[in-house]
C-alpha atoms as a PDB file:
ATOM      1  CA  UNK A   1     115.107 104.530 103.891  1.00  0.00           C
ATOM      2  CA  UNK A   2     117.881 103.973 106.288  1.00  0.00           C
ATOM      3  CA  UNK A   3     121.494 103.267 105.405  1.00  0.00           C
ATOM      4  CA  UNK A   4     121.293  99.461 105.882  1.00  0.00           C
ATOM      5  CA  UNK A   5     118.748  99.652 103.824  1.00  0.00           C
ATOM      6  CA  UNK A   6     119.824 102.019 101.631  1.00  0.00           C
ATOM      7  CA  UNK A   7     123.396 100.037 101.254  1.00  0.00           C
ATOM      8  CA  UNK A   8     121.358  96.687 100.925  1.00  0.00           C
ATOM      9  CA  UNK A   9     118.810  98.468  97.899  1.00  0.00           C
ATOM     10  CA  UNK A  10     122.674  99.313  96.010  1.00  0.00           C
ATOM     11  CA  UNK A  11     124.093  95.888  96.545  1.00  0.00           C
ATOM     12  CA  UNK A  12     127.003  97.325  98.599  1.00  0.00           C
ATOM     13  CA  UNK A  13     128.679  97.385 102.330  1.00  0.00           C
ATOM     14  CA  UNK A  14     127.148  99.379 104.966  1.00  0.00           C
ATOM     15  CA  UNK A  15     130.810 100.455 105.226  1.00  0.00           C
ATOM     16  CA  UNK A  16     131.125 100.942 101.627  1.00  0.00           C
ATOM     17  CA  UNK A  17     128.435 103.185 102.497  1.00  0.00           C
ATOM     18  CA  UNK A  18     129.877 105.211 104.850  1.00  0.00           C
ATOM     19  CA  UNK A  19     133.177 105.330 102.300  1.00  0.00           C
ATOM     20  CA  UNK A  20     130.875 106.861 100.112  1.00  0.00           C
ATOM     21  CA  UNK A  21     129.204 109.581 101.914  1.00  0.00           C
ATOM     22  CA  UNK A  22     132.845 110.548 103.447  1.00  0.00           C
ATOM     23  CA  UNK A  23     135.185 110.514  99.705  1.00  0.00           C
ATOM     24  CA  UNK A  24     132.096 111.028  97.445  1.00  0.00           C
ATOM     25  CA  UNK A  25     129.589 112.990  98.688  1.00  0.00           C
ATOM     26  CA  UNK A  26     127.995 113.929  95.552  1.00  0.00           C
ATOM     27  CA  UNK A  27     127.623 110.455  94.805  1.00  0.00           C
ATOM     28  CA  UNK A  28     125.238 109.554  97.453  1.00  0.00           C
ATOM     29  CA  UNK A  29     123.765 112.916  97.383  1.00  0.00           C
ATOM     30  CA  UNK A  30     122.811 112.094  93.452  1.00  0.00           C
ATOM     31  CA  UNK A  31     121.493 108.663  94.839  1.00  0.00           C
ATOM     32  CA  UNK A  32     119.222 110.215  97.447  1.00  0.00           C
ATOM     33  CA  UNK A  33     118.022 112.252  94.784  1.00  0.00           C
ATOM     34  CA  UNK A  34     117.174 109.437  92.439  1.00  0.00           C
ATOM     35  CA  UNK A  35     115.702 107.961  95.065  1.00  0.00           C
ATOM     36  CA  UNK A  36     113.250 110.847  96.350  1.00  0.00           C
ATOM     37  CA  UNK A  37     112.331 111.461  92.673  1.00  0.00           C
ATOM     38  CA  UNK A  38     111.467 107.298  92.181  1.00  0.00           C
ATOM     39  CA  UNK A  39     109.143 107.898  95.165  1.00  0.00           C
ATOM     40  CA  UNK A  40     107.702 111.376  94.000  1.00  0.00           C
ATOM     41  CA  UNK A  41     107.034 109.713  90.537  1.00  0.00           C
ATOM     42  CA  UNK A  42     105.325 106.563  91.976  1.00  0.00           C
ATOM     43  CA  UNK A  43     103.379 108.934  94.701  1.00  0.00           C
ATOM     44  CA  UNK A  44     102.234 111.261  91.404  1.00  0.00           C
ATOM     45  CA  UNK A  45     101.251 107.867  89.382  1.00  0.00           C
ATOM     46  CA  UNK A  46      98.916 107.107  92.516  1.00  0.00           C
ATOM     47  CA  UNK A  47      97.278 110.242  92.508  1.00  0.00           C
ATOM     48  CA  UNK A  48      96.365 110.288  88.680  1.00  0.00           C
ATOM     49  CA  UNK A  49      95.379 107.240  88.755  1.00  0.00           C
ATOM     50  CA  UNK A  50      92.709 108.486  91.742  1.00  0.00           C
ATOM     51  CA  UNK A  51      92.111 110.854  89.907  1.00  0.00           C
ATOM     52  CA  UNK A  52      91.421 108.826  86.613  1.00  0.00           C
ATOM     53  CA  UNK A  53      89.117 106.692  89.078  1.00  0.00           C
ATOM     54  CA  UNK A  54      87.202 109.905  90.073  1.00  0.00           C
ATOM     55  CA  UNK A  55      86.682 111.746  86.811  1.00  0.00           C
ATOM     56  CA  UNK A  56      85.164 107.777  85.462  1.00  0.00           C
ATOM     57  CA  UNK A  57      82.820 108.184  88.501  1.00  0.00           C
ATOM     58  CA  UNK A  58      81.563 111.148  87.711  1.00  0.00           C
ATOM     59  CA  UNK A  59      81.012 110.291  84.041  1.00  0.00           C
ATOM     60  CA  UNK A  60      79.085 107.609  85.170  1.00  0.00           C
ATOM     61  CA  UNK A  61      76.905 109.203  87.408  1.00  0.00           C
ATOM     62  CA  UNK A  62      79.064 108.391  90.583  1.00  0.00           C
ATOM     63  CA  UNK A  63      80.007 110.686  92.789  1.00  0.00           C
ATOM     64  CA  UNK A  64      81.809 108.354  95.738  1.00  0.00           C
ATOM     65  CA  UNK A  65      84.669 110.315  97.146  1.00  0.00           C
ATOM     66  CA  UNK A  66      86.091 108.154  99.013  1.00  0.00           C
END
């Protein structure tokens, strides 16, 4: 995500923003955090559910890989 973005996502400035990352750094570093571990979450919940898909396959006879 790029700052515009990333500004736009948190409902403030771009140069709110750039307020941020110079007088609280920790701030937006938290935020980035949050945000990697959102996507990390949502990545894992993919990958279960893939798996969930695979193991019901299998069960069933199926053995599609794909």
């Amino acid at each position: 995500m790029n700052k515009n973005e990333l500004a736009k996502t948190l409902g403030i400035s771009l140069k709110t923003l750039y307020n941020w990352e110079k007088e609280k750094p920790d701030l937006v570093r938290l935020i980035n955090q949050g945000l990697a571990l959102d996507q990390s979450i949502e990545e894992t919940r993919k990958h279960l559910e893939r798996l969930e898909q695979i193991k019901d396959n299998a069960s069933n006879g199926k053995f599609n890989l794909k």
